[in-house]
N, C-alpha and C. Protein backbone atom coordinates (compact mmCIF):
# COMPACT_ATOMS: atom_id res chain seq x y z
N UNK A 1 113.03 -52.66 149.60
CA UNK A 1 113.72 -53.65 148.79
C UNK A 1 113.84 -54.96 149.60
N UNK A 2 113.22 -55.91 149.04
CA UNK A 2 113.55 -57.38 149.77
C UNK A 2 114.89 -58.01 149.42
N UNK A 3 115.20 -58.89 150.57
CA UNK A 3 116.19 -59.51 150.95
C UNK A 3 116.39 -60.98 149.63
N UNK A 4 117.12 -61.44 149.93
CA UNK A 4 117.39 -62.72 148.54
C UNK A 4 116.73 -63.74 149.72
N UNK A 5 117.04 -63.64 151.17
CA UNK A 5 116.04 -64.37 152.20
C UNK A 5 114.63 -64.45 152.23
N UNK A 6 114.24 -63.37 151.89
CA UNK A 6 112.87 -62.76 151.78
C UNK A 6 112.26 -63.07 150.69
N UNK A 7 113.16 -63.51 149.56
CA UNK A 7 112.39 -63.83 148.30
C UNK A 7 112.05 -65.36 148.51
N UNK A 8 113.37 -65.41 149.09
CA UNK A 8 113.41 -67.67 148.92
C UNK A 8 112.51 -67.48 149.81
N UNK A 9 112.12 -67.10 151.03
CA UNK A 9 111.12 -66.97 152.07
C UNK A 9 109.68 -67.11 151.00
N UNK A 10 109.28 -65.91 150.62
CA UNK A 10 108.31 -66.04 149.66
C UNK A 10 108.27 -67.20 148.72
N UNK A 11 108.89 -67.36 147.89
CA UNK A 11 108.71 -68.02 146.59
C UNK A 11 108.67 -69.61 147.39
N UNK A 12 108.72 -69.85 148.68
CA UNK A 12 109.22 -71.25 149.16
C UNK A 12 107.32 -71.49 149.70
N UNK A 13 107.09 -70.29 150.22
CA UNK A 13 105.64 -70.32 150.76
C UNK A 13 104.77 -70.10 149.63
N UNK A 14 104.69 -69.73 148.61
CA UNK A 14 104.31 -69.74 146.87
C UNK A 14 103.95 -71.31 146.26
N UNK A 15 105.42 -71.71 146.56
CA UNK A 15 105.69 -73.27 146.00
C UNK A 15 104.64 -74.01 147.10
N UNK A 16 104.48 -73.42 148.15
CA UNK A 16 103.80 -74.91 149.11
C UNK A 16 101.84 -74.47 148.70
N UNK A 17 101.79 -73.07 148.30
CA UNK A 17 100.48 -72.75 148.17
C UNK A 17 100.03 -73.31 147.14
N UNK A 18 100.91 -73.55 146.01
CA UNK A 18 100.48 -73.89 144.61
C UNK A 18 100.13 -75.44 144.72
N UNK A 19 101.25 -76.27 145.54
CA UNK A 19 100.76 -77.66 145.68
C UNK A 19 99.75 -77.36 146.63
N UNK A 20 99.38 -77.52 147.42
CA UNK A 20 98.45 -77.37 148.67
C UNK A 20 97.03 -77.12 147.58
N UNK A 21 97.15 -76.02 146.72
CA UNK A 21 96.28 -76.06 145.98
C UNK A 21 95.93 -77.27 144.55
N UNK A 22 96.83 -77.27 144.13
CA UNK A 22 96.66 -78.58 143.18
C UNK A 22 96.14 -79.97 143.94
N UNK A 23 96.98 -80.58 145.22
CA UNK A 23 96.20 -81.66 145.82
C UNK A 23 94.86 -81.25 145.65
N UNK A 24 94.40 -79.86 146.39
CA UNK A 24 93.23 -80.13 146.75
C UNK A 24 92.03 -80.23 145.09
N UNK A 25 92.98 -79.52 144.05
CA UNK A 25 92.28 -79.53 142.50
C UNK A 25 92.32 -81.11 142.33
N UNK A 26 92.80 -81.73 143.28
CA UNK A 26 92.61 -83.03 142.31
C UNK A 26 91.74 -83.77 143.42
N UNK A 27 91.63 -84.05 145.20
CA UNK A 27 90.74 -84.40 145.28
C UNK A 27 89.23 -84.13 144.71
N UNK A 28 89.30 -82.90 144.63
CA UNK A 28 87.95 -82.60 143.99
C UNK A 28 87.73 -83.00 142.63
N UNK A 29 88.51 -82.82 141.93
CA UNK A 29 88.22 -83.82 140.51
C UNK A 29 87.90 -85.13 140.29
N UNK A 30 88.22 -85.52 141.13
CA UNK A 30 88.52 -87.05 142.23
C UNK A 30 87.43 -87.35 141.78
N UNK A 31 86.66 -86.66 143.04
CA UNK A 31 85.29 -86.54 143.62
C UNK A 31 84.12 -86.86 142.37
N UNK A 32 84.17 -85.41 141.48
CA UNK A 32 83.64 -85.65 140.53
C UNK A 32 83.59 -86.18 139.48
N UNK A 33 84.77 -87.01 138.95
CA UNK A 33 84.50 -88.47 138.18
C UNK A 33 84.92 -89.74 138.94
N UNK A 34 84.48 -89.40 140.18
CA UNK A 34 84.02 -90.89 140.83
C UNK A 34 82.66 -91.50 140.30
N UNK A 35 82.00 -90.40 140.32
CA UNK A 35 80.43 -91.06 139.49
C UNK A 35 80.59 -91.76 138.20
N UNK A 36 82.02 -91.23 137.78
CA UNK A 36 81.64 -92.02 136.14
C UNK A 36 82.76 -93.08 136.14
N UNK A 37 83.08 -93.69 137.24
CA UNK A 37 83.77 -94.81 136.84
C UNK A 37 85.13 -94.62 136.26
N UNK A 38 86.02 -93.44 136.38
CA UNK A 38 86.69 -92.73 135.62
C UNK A 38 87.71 -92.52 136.82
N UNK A 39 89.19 -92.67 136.24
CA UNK A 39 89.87 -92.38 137.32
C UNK A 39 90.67 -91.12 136.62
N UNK A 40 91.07 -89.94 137.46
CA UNK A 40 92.00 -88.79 136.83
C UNK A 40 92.84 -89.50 135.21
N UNK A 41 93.57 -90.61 135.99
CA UNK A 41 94.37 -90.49 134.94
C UNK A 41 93.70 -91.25 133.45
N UNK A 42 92.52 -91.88 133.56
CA UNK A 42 91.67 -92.27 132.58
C UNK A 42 91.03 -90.86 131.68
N UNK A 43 91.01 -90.33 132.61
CA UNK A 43 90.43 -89.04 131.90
C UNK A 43 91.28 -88.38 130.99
N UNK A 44 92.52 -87.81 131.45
CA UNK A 44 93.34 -87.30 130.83
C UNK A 44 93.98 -88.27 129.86
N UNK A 45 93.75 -89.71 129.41
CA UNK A 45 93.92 -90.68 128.74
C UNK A 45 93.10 -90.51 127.40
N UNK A 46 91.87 -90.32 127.66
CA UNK A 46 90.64 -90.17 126.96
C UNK A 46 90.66 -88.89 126.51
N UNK A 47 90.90 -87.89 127.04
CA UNK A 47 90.98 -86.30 126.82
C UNK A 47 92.22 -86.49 125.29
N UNK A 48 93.46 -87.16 125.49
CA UNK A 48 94.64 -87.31 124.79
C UNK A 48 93.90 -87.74 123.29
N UNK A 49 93.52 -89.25 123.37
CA UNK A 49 92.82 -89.56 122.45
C UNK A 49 92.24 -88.92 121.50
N UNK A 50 90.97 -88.26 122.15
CA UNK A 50 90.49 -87.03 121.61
C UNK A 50 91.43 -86.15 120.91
N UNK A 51 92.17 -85.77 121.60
CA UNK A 51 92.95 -84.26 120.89
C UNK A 51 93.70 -84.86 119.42
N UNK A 52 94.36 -86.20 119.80
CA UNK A 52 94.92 -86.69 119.01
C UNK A 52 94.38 -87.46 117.90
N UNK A 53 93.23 -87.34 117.88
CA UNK A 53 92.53 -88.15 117.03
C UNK A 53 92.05 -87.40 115.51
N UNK A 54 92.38 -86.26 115.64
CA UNK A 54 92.27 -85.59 114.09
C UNK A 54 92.38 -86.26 112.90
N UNK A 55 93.48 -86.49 112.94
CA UNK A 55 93.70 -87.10 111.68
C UNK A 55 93.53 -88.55 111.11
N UNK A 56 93.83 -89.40 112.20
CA UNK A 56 93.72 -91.32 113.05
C UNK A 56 93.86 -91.21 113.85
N UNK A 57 93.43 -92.08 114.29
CA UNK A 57 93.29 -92.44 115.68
C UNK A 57 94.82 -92.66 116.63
N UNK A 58 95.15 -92.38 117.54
CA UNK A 58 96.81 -92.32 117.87
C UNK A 58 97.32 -94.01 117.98
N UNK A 59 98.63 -94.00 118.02
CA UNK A 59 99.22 -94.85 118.24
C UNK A 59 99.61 -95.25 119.97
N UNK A 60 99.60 -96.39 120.56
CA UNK A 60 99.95 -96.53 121.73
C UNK A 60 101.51 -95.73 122.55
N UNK A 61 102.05 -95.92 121.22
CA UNK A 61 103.72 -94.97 121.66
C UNK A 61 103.25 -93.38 121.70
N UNK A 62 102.06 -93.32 120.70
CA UNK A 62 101.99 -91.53 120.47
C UNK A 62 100.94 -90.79 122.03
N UNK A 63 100.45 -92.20 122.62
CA UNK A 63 99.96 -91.82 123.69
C UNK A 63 100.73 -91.21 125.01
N UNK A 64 101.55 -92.56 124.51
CA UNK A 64 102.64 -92.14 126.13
C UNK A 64 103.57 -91.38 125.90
N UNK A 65 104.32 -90.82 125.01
CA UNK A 65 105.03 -89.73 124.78
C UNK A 65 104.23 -88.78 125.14
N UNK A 66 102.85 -88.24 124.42
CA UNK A 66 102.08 -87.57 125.13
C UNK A 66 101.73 -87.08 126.16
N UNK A 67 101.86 -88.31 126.94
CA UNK A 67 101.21 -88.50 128.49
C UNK A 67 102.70 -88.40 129.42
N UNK A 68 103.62 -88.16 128.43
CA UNK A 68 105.22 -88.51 129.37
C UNK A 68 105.16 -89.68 130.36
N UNK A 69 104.38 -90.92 130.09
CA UNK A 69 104.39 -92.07 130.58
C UNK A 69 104.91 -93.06 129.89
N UNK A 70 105.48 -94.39 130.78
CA UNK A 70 106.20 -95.40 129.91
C UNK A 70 104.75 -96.03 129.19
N UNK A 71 105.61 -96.79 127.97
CA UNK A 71 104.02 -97.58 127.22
C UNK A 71 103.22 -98.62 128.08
N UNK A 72 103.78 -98.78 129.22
CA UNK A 72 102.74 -99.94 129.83
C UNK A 72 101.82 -99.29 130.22
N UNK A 73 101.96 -98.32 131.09
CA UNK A 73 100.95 -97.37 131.43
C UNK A 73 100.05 -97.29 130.62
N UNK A 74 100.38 -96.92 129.36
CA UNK A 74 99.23 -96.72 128.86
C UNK A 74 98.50 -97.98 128.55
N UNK A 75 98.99 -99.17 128.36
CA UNK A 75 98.41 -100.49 128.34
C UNK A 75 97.43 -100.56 129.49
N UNK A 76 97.33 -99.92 130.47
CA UNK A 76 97.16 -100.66 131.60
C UNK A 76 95.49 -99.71 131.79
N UNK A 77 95.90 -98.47 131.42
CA UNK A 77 95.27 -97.21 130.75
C UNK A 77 94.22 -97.81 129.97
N UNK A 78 93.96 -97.93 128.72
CA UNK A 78 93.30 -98.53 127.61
C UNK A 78 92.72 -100.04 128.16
N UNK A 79 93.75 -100.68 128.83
CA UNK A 79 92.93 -101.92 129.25
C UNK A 79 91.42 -101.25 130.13
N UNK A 80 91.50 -100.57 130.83
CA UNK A 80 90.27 -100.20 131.85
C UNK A 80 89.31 -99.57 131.00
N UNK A 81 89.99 -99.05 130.10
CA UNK A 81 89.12 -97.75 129.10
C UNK A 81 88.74 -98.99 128.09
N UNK A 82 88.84 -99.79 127.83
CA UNK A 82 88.55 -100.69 126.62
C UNK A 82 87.72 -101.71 127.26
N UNK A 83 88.10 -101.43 128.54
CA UNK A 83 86.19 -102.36 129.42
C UNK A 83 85.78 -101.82 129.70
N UNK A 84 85.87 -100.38 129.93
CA UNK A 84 84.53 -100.10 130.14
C UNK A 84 83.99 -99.50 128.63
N UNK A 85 83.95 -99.84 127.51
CA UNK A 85 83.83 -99.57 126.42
C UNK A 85 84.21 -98.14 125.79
N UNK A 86 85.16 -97.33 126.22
CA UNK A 86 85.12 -95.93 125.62
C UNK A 86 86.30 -96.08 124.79
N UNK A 87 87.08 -96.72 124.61
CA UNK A 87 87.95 -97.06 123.78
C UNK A 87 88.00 -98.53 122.81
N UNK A 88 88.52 -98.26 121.73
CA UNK A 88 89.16 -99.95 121.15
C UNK A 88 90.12 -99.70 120.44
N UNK A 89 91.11 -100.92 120.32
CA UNK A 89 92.36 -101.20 119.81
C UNK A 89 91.76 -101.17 118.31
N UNK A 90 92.37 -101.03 117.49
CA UNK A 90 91.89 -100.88 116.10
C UNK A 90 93.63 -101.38 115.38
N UNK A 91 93.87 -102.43 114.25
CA UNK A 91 94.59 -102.33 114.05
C UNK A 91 95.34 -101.36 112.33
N UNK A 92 96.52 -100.82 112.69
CA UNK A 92 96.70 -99.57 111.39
C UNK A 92 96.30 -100.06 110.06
N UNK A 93 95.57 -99.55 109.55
CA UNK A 93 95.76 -100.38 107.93
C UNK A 93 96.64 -100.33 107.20
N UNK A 94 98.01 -99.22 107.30
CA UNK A 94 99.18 -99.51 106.77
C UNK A 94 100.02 -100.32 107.25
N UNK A 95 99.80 -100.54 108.64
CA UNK A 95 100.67 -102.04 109.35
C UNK A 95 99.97 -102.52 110.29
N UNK A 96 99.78 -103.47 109.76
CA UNK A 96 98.85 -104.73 110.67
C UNK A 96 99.73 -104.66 111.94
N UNK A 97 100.61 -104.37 112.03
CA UNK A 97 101.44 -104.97 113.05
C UNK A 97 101.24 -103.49 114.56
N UNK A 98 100.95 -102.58 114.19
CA UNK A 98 101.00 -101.29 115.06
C UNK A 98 99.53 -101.09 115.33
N UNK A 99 98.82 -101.01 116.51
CA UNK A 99 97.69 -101.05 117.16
C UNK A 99 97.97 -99.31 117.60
N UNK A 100 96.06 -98.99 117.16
CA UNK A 100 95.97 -97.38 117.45
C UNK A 100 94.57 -97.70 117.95
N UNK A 101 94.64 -96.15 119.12
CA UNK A 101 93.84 -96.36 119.68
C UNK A 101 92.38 -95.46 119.69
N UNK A 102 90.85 -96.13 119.33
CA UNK A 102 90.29 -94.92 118.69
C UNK A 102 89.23 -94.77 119.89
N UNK A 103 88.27 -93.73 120.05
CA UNK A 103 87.19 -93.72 120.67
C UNK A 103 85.72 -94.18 120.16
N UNK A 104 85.21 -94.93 121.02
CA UNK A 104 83.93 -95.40 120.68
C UNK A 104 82.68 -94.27 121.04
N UNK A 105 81.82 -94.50 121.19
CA UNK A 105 80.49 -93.73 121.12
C UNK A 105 80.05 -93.83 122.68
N UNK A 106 80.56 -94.62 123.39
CA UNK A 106 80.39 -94.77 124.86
C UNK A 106 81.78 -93.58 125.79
N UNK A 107 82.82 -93.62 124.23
CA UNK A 107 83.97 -92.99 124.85
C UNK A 107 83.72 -91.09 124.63
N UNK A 108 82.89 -91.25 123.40
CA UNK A 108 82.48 -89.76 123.28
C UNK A 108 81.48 -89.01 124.17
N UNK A 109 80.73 -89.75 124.85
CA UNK A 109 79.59 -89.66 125.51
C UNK A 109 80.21 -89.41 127.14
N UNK A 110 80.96 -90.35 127.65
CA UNK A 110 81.73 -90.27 128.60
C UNK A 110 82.91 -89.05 128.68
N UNK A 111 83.31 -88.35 127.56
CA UNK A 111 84.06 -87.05 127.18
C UNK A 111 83.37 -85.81 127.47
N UNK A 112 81.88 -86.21 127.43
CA UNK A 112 81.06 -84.87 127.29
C UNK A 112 80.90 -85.05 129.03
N UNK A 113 80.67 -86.22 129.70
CA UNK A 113 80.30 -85.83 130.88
C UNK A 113 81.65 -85.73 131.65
N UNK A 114 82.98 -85.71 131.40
CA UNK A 114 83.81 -85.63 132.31
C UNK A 114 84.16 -83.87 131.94
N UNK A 115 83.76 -83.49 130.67
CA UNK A 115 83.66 -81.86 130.79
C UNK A 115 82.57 -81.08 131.51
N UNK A 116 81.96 -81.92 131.94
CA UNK A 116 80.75 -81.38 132.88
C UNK A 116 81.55 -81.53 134.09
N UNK A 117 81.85 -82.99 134.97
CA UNK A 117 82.51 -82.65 135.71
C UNK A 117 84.02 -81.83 136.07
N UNK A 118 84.72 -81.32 134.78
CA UNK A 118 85.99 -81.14 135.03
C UNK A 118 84.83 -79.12 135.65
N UNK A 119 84.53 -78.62 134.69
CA UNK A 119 83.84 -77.64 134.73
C UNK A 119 83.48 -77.82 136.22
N UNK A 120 82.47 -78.67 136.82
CA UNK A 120 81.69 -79.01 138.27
C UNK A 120 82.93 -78.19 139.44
N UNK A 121 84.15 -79.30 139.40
CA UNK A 121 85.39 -79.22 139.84
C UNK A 121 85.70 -77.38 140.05
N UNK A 122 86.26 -77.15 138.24
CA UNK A 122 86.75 -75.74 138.59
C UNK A 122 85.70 -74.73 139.40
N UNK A 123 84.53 -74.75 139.04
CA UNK A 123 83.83 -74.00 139.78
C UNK A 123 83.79 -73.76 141.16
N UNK A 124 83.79 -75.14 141.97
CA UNK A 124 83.84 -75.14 143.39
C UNK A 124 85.43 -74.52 143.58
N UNK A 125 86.27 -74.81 142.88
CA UNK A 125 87.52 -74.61 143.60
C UNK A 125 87.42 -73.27 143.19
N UNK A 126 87.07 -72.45 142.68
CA UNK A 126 86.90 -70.91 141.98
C UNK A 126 85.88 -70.31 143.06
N UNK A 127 85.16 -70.81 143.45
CA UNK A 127 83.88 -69.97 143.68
C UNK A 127 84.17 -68.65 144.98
N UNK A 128 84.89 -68.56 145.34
CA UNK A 128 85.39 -67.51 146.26
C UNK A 128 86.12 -66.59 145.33
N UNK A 129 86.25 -66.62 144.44
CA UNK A 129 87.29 -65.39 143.28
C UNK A 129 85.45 -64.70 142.69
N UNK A 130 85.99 -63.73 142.73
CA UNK A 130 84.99 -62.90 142.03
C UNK A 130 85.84 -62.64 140.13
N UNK A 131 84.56 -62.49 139.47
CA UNK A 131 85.04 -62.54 137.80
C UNK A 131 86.38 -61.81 137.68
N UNK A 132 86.66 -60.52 138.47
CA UNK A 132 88.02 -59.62 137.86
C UNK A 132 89.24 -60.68 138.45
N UNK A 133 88.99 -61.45 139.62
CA UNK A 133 90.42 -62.38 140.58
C UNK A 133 90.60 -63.65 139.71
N UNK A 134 89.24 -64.26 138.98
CA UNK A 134 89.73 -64.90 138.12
C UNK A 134 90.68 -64.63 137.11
N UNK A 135 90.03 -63.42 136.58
CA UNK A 135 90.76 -63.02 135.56
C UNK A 135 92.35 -62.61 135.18
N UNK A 136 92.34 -62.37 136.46
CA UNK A 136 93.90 -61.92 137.08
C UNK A 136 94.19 -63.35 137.24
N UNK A 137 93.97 -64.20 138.06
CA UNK A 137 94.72 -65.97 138.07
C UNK A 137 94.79 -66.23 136.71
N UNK A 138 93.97 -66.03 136.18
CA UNK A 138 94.52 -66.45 134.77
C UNK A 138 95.66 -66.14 133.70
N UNK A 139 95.67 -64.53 134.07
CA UNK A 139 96.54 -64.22 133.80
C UNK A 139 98.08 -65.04 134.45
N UNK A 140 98.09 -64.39 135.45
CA UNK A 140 99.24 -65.45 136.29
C UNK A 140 99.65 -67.10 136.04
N UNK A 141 98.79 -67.49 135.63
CA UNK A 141 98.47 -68.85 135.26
C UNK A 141 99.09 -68.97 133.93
N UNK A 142 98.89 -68.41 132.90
CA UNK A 142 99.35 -68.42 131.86
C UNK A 142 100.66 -67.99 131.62
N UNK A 143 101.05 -67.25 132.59
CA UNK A 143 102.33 -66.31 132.50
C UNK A 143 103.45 -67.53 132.79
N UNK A 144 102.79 -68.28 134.19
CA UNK A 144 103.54 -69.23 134.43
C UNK A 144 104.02 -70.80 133.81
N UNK A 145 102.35 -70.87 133.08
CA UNK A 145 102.84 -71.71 132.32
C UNK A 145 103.37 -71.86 131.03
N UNK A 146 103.53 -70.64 130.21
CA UNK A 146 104.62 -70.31 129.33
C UNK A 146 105.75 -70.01 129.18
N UNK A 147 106.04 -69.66 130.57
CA UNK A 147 107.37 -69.54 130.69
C UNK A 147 108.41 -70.56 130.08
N UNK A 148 109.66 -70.16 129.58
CA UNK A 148 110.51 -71.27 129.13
C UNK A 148 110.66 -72.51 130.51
N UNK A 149 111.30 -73.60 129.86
CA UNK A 149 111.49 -74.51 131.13
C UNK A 149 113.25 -74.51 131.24
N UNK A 150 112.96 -74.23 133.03
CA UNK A 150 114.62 -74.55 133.09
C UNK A 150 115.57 -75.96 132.72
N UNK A 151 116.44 -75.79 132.24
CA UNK A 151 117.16 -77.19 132.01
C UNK A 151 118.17 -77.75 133.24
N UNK A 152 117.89 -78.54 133.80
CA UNK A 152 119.41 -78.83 134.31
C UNK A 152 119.27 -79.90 135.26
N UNK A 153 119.79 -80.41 136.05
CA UNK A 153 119.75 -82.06 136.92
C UNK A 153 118.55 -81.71 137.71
């Protein structure tokens, strides 16, 4: 039977493995949309878009709620993505006044290759798990990220 020392012991060396591992998931993601001109958080900008784009194209507020970022961010977001052409401001046709944001054909094209690299990424960081250790992280993975969220300061 472990100690309540022994757990915080564990779960404290848990917590430093999981970041230790995420930095390193993100230099490597880094890595691989450095080729496309694409920074992490452009990606997951563009990824949003996408998801959100079912029905219209999203709204600048529906981004950053999304993104749990303030709206400049995402201004600042869309400004880079709207030069390098994978995005444009489009304005609503029920209110001229509210700007949504849609993907262009440079932005769909650029979607397909950052799933090549996101894929590139997981692989290298995977490639020491054999198919059953994945399968088990995944499990774990999922367990953890469904869990309810704690509330409190």
């Amino acid at each position: 039977m472990s100690t309540a020392s022994e757990t915080d012991s564990t779960d404290g060396i848990l917590a430093e493995q999981l970041l230790r591992l995420t930095r390193r998931l993100h230099r490597i993601q880094k890595r691989h949309l450095e080729p496309l001109g694409i920074t992490p958080a452009q990606s997951r900008l563009l990824r949003t878009v996408a998801h959100l784009s079912a029905g219209q194209p999203p709204r600048m507020a529906d981004l950053a709620a999304r993104l749990e970022v303030v709206p400049r961010a995402v201004t600042t977001l869309v400004d880079g993505l709207e030069g390098a052409d994978c995005v444009r401001r489009v304005p609503d046709p029920a209110n001229r006044r509210v700007i949504r944001i849609e993907l262009t054909d440079t932005g769909r094209a650029t979607l397909r290759h950052l799933r090549n690299a996101r894929t590139g990424a997981a692989e290298e960081i995977l490639a020491p798990l054999t198919a059953d250790q994945r399968e088990v992280l995944g499990g774990l993975l999922n367990a953890l990220a469904d869990a309810p969220a704690e509330r409190g300061c």
